[in-house]
Protein backbone atom coordinates (compact mmCIF):
# COMPACT_ATOMS: atom_id res chain seq x y z
CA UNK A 1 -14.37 7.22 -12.47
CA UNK A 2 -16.61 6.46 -9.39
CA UNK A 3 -15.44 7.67 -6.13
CA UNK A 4 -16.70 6.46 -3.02
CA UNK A 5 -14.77 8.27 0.00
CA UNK A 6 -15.22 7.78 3.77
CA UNK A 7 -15.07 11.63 4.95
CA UNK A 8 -14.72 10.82 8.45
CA UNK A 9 -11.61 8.68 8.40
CA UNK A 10 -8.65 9.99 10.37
CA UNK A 11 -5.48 12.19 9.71
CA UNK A 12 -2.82 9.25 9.44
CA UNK A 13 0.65 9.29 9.80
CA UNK A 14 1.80 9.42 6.49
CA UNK A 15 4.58 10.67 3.64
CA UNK A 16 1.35 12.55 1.47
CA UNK A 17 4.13 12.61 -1.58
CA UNK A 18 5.20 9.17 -1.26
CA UNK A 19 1.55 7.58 -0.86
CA UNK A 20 0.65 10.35 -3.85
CA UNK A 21 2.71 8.65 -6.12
CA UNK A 22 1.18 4.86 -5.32
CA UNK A 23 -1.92 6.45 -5.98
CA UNK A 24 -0.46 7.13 -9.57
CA UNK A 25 1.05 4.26 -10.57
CA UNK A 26 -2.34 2.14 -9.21
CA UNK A 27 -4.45 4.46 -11.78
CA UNK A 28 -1.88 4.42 -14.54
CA UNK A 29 -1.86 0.75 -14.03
CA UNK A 30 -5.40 0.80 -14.34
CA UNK A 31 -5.93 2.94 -16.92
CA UNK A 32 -3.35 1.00 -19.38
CA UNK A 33 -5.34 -2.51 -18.30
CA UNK A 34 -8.44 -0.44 -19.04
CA UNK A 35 -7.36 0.51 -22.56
CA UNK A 36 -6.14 -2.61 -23.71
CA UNK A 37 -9.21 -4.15 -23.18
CA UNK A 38 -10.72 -1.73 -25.69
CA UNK A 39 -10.32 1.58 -24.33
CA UNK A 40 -13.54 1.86 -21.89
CA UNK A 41 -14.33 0.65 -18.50
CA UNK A 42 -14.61 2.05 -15.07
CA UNK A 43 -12.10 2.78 -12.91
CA UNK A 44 -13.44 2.75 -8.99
CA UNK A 45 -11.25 4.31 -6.01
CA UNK A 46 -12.97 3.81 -2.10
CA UNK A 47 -11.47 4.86 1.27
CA UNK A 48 -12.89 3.13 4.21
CA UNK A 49 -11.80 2.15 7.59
CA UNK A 50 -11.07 -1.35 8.95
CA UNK A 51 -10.97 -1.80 12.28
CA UNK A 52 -7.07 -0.15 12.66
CA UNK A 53 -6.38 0.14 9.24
CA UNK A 54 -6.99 2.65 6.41
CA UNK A 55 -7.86 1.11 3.45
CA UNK A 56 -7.21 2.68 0.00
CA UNK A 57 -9.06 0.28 -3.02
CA UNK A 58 -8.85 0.26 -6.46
CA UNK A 59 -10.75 -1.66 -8.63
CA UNK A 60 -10.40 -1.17 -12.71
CA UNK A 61 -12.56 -3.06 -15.42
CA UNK A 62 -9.31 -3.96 -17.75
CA UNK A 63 -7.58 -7.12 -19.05
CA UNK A 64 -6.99 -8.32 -15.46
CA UNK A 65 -3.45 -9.53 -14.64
CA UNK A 66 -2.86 -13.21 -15.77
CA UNK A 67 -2.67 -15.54 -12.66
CA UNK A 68 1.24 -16.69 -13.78
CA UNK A 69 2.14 -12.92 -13.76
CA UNK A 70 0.50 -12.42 -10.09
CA UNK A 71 3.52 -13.75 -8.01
CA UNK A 72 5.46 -11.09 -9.73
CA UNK A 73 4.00 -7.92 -10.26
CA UNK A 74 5.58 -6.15 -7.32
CA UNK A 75 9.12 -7.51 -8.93
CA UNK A 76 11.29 -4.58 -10.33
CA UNK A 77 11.40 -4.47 -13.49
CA UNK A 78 8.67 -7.05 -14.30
CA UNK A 79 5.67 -5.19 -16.47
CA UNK A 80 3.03 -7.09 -17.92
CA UNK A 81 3.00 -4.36 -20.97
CA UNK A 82 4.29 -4.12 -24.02
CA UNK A 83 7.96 -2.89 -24.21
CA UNK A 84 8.60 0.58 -24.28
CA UNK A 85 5.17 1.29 -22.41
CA UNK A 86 5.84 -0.13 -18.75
CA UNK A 87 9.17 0.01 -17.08
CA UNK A 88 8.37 -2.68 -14.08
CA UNK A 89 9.12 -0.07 -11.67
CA UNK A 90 5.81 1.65 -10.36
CA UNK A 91 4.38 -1.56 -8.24
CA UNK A 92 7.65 -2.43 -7.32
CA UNK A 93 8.09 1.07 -5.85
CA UNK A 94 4.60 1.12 -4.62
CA UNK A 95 5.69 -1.19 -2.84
CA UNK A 96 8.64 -0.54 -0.95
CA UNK A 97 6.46 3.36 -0.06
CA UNK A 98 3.49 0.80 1.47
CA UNK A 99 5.18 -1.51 3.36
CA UNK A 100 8.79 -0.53 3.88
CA UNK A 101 8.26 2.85 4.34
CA UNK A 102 4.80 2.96 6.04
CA UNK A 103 3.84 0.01 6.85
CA UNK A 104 1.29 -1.55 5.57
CA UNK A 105 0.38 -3.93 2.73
CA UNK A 106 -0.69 -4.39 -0.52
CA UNK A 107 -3.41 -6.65 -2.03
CA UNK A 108 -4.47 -7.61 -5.21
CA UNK A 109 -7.27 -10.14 -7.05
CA UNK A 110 -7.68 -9.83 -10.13
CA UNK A 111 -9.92 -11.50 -13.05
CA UNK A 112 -10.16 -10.33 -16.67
CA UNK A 113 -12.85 -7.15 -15.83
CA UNK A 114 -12.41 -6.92 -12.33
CA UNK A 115 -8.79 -6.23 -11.13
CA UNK A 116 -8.66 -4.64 -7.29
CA UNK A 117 -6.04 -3.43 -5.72
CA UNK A 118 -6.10 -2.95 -1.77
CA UNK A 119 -3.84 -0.53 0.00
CA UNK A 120 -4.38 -1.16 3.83
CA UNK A 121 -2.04 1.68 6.45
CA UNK A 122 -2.08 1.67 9.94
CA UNK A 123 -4.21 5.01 11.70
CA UNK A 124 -1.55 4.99 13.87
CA UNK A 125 2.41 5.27 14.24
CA UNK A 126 3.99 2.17 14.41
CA UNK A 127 7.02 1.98 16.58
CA UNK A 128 10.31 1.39 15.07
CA UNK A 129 12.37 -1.91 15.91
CA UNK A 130 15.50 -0.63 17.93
CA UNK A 131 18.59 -1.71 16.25
């Protein structure tokens, strides 16, 4: 795994348990794509800053995600594995932690050997919409 992390990014408002568990299903994810493609390849994982924005990437050597399975990835219960290895849940729940609960975004490109997934949070709190 190659590691590239920006030591002098800020503390950010955040649910550390919640975000934890993105991190997890992005490497599973990754990891799985990885060893269907024959077992080896390199998973990458960078922090950097951008402009207000954290940005968490992920970038995998695997199978890649077909481009008619893109649109739906972060749909429960879709999985692109084989049954009884993916549940459709972890991107789905991903998700709703990134951008419901902290809001921010997810963004993914992917090609057959070069899959990246982008986690971008705000370095700041972001006000609530009063009811």
């Amino acid at each position: 795994m190659d590691k590239e992390y920006d030591r002098t990014l800020p503390r950010i408002p955040a649910y550390p348990a919640e975000l934890n568990q993105v991190w997890t299903n992005l490497i599973d994810n990754a990891v799985s794509a990885m060893n269907s493609a024959g077992g080896q390849g390199t998973l990458s994982v960078r922090t950097a800053r951008g402009h207000d924005l954290l940005l968490v990437g992920f970038r995998d050597t695997g199978v890649g995600i077909p481009a008619e399975d893109r649109g739906r990835i972060f749909d429960p219960f879709f999985t692109t594995q084989p049954v009884g290895e993916g549940t459709g849940l972890g991107l789905d729940i991903s998700w709703r932690i990134v951008v419901n609960k902290h809001h921010g975004s997810i963004q993914v490109e992917s090609e057959p050997g070069n899959t990246r997934f982008q986690v971008l949070l705000p370095l700041t709190a972001v006000e609530e919409e009063s009811a």
